[in-house]
C-alpha atoms as a PDB file:
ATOM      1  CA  UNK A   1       5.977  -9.413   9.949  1.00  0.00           C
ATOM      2  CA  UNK A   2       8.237  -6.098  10.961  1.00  0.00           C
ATOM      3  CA  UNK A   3       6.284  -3.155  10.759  1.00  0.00           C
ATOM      4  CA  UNK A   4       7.245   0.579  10.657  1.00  0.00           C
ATOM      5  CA  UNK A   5       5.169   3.584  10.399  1.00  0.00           C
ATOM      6  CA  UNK A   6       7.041   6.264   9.091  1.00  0.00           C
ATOM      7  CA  UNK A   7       5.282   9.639   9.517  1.00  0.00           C
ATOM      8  CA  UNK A   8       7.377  12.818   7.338  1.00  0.00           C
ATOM      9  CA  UNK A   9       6.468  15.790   8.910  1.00  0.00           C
ATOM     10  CA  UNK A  10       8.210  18.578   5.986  1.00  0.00           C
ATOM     11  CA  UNK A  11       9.549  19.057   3.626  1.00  0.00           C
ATOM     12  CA  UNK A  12      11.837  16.142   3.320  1.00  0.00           C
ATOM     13  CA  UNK A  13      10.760  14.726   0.318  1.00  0.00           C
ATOM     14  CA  UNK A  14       8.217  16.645  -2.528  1.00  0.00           C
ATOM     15  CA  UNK A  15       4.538  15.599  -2.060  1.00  0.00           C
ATOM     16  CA  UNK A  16       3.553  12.889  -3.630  1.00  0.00           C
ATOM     17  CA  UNK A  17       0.848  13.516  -6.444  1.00  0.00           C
ATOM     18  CA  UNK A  18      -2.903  12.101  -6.953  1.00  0.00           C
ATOM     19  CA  UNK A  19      -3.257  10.771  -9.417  1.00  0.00           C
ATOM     20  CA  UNK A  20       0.020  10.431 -10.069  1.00  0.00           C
ATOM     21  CA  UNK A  21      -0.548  11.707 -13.969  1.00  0.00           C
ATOM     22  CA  UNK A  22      -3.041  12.006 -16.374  1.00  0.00           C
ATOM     23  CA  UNK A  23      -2.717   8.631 -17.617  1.00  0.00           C
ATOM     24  CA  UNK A  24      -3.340   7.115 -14.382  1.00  0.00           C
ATOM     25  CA  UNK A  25      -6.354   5.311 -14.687  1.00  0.00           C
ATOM     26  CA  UNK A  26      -9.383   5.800 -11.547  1.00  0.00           C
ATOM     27  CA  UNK A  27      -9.053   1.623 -10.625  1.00  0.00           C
ATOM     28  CA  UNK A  28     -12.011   2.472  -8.912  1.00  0.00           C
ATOM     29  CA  UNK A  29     -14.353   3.737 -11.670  1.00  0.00           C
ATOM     30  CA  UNK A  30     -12.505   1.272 -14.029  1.00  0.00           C
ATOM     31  CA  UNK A  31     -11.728  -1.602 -12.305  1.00  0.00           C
ATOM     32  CA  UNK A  32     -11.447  -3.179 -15.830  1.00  0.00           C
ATOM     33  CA  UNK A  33      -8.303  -0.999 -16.226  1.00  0.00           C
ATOM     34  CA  UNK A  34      -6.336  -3.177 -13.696  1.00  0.00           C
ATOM     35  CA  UNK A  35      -6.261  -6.041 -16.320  1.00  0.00           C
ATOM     36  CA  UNK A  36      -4.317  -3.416 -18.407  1.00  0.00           C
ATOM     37  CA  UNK A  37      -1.365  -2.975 -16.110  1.00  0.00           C
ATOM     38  CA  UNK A  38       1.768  -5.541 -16.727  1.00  0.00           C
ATOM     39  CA  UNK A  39       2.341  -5.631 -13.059  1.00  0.00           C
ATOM     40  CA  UNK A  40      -1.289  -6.919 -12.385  1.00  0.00           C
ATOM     41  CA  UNK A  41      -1.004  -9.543 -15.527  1.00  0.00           C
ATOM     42  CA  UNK A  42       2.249 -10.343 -14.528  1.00  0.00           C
ATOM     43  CA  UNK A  43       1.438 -11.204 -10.362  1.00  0.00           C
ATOM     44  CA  UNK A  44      -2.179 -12.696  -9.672  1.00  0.00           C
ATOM     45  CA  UNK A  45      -2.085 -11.413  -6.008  1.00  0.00           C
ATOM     46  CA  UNK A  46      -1.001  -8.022  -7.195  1.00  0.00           C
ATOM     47  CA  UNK A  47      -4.258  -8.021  -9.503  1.00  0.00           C
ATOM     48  CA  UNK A  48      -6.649  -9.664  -6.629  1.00  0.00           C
ATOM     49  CA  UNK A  49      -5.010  -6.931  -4.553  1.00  0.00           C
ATOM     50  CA  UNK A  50      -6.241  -3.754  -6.298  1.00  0.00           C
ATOM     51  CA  UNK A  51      -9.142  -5.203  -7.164  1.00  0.00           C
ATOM     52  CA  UNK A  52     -10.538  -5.919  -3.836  1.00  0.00           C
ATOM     53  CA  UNK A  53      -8.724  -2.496  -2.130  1.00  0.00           C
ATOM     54  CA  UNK A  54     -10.304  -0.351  -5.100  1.00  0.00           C
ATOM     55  CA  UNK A  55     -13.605  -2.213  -5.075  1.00  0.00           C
ATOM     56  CA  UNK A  56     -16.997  -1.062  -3.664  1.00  0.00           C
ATOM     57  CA  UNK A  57     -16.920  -1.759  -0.597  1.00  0.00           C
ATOM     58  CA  UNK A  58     -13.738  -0.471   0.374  1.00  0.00           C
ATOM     59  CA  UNK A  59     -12.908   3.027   1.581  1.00  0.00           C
ATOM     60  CA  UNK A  60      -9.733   3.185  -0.049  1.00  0.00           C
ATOM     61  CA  UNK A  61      -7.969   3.690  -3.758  1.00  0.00           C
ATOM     62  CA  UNK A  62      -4.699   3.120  -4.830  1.00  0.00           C
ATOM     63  CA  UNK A  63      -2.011   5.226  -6.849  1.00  0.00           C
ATOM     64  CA  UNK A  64       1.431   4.565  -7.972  1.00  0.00           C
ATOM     65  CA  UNK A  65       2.194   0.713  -7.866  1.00  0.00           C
ATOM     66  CA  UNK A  66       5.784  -0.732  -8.351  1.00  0.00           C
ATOM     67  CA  UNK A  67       7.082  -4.119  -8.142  1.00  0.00           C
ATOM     68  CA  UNK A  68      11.053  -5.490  -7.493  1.00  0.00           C
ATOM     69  CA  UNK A  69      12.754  -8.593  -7.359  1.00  0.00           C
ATOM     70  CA  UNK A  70      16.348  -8.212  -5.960  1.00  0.00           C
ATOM     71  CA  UNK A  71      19.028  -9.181  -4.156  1.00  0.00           C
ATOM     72  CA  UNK A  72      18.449  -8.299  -0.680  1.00  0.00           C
ATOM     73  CA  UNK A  73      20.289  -4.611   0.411  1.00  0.00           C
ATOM     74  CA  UNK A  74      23.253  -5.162   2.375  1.00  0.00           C
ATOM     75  CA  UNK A  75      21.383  -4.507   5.783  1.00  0.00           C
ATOM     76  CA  UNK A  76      19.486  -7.847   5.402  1.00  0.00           C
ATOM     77  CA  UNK A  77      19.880 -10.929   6.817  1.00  0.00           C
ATOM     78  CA  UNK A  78      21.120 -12.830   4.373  1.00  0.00           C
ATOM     79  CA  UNK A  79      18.328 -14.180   2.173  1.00  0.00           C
ATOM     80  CA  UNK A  80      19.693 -14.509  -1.631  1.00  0.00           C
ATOM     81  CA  UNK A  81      16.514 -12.695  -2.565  1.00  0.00           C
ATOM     82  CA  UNK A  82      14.130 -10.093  -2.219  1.00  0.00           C
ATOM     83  CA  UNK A  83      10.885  -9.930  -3.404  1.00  0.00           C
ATOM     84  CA  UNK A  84       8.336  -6.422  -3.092  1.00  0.00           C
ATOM     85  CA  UNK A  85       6.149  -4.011  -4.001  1.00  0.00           C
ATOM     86  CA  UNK A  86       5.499  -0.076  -3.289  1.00  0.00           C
ATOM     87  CA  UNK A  87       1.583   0.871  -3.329  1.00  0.00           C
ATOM     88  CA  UNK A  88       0.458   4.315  -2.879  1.00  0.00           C
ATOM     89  CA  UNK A  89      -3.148   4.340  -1.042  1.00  0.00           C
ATOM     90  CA  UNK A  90      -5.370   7.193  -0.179  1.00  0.00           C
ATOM     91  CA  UNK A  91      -8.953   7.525   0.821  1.00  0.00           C
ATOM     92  CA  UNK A  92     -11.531   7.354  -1.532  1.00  0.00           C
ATOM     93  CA  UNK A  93     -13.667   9.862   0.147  1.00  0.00           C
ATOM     94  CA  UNK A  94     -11.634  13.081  -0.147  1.00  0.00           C
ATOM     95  CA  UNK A  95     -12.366  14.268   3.314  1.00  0.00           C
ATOM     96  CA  UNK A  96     -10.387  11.541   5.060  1.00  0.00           C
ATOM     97  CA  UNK A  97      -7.424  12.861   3.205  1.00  0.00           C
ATOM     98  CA  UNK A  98      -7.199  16.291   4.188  1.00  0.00           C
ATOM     99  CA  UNK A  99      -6.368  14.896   8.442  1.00  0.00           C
ATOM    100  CA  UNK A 100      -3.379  13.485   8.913  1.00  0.00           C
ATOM    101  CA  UNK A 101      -5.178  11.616  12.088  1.00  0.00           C
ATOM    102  CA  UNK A 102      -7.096   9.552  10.065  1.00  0.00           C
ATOM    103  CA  UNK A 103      -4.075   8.251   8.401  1.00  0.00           C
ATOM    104  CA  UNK A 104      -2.164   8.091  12.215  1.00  0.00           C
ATOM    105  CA  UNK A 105      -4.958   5.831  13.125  1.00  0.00           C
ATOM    106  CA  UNK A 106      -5.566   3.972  10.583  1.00  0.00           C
ATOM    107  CA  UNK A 107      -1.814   3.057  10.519  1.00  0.00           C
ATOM    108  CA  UNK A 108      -1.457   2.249  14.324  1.00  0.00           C
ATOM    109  CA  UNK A 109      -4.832  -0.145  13.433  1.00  0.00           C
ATOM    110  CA  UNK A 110      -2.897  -1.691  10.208  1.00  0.00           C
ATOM    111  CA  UNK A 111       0.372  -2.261  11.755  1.00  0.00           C
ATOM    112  CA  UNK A 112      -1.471  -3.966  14.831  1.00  0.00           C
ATOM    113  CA  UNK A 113      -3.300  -6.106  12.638  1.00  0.00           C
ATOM    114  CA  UNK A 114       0.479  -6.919  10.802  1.00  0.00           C
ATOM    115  CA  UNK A 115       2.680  -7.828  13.169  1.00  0.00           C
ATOM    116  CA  UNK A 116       0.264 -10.929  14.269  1.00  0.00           C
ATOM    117  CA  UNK A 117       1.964 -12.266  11.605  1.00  0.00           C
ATOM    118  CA  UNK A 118       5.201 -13.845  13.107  1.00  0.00           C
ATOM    119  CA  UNK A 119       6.703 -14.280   9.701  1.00  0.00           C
ATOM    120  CA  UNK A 120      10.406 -12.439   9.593  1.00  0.00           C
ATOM    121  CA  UNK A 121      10.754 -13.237   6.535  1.00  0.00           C
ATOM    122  CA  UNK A 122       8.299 -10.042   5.895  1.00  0.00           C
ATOM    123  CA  UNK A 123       8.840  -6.374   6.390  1.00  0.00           C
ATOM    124  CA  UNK A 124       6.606  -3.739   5.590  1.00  0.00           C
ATOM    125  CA  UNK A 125       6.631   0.246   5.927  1.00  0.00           C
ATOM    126  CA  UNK A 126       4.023   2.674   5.908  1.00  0.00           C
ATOM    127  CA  UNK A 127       5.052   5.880   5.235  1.00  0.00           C
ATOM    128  CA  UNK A 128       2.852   9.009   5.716  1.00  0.00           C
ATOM    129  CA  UNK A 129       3.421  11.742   3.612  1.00  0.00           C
ATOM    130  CA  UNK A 130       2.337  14.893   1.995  1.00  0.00           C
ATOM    131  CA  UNK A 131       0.250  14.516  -1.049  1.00  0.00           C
ATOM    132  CA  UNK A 132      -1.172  17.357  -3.707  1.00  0.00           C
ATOM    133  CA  UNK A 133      -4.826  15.871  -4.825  1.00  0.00           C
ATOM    134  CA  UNK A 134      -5.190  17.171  -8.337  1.00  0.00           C
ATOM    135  CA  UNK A 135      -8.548  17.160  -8.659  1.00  0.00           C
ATOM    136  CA  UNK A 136      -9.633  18.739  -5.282  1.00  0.00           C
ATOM    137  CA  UNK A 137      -6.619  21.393  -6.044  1.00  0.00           C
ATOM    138  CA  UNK A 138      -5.885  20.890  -2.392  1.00  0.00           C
ATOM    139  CA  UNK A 139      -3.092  19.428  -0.186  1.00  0.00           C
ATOM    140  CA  UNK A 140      -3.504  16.210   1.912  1.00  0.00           C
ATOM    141  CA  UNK A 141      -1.660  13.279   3.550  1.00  0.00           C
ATOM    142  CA  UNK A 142      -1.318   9.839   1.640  1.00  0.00           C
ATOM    143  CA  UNK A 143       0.048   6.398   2.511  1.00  0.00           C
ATOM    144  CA  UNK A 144       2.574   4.470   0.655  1.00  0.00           C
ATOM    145  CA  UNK A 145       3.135   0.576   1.683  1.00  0.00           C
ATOM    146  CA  UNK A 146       6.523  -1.127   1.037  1.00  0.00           C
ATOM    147  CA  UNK A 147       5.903  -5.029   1.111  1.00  0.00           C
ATOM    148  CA  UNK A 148       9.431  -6.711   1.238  1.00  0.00           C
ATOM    149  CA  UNK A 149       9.382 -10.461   1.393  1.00  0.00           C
ATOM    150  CA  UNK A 150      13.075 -12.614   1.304  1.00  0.00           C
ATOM    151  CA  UNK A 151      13.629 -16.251   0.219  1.00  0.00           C
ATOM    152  CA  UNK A 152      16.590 -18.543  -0.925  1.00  0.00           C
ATOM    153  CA  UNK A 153      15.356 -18.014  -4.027  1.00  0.00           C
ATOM    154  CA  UNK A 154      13.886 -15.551  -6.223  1.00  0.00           C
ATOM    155  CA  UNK A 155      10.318 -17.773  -6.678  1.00  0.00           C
ATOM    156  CA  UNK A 156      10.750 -18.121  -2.735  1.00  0.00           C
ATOM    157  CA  UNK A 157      10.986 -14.777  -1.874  1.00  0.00           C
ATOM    158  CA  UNK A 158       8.108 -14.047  -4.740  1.00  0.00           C
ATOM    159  CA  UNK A 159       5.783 -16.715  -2.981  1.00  0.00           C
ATOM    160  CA  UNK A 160       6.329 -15.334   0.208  1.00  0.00           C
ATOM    161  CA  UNK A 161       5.401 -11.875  -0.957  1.00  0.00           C
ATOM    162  CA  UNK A 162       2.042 -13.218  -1.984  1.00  0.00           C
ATOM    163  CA  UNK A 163       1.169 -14.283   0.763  1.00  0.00           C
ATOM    164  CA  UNK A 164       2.048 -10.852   2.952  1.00  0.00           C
ATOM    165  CA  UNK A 165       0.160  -9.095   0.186  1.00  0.00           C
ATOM    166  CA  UNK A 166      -2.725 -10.961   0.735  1.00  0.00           C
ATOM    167  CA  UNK A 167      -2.452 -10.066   4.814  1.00  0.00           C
ATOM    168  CA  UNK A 168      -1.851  -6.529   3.629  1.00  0.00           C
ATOM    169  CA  UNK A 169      -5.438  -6.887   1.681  1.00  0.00           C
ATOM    170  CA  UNK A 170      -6.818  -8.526   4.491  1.00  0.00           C
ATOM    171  CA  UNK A 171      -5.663  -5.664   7.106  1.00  0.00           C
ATOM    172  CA  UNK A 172      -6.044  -2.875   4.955  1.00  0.00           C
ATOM    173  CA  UNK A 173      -9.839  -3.658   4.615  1.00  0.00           C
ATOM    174  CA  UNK A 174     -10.493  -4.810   8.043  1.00  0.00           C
ATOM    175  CA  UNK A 175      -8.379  -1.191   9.187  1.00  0.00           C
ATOM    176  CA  UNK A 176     -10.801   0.652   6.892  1.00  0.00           C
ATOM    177  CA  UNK A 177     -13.601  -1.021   7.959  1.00  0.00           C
ATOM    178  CA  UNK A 178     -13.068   0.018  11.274  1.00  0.00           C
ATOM    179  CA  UNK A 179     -12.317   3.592  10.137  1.00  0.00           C
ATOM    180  CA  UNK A 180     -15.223   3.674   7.828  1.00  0.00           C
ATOM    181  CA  UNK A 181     -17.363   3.068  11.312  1.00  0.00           C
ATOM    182  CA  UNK A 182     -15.389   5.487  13.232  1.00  0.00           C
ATOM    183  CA  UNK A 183     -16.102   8.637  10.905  1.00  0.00           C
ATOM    184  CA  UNK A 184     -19.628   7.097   9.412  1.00  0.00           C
ATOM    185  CA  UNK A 185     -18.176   7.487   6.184  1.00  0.00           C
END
């Protein structure tokens, strides 16, 4: 798997918001809410995704969640399809959101963890970015993961994207873990 991290460090895009809106639901005070979301009904691994990154024992939450299937942008290498997803991931406990270093780190961890996979069929980015908290009334850093997965086919390029989500779950927990020890969250 290809793996950028892209830190913005202005104002080149406007902060991204937490919760997004008023209608976005706290996945990890109602995990029930997840079952609720097309997206999640739609894609199993989507739903066995948030559940397990919003869940107890993890140190993270997510946002925003979008999903795609495409034909591949005209920088690809010729796959017929692409196949991804756009998650927006902060820490649960506010404190690890007002560093930006906890968010360096935890990247540089996560994209280690990645790029064992030898799949290029798989991209992902993690951006860094500005992000207002709403409740906290304060300004932070947030994460946003773009999963991109390409096949010969749609259902390909959906499968294969499945099965990087699930090593995205697997190195986003491990990552936090780690953190989680780091800062004795």
């Amino acid at each position: 798997m290809h793996v950028d991290i892209i830190e913005e460090t202005g104002d080149e895009s406007p902060a991204a918001v937490f919760p997004p809106d008023d209608d976005t639901p706290d996945l990890r005070e109602n995990p029930q809410q997840i079952d609720r979301m097309p997206a999640a009904r739609r894609h199993a691994p989507l739903r066995n995704f948030l559940i397990s990154v919003n869940g107890p024992e993890s140190i993270l939450a997510t946002g925003n969640v979008a999903i795609k299937s495409d034909l591949p942008s005209a920088v690809s290498g010729g796959a017929a399809q692409e196949f991804a997803s756009q998650i927006e991931i902060v820490f649960a406990a506010p404190s690890l959101n007002w560093e930006r270093r906890h968010y360096v780190d935890f990247c540089s961890g996560l994209k280690e963890l990645l790029e064992q996979d030898t799949s290029g069929a798989l991209r992902a980015a993690l951006r860094i970015s500005r992000c207002d908290f709403r409740a906290e009334k304060r300004s932070g850093f947030c994460l946003a993961v773009r999963l991109v997965a390409e096949g010969d086919s749609e259902k390909q390029a959906e499968l294969r994207w499945a099965l990087g989500l699930a090593r995205l779950q697997q190195g986003l927990l491990f990552s936090s873990r780690a953190l989680k020890q780091q800062v004795g969250e």
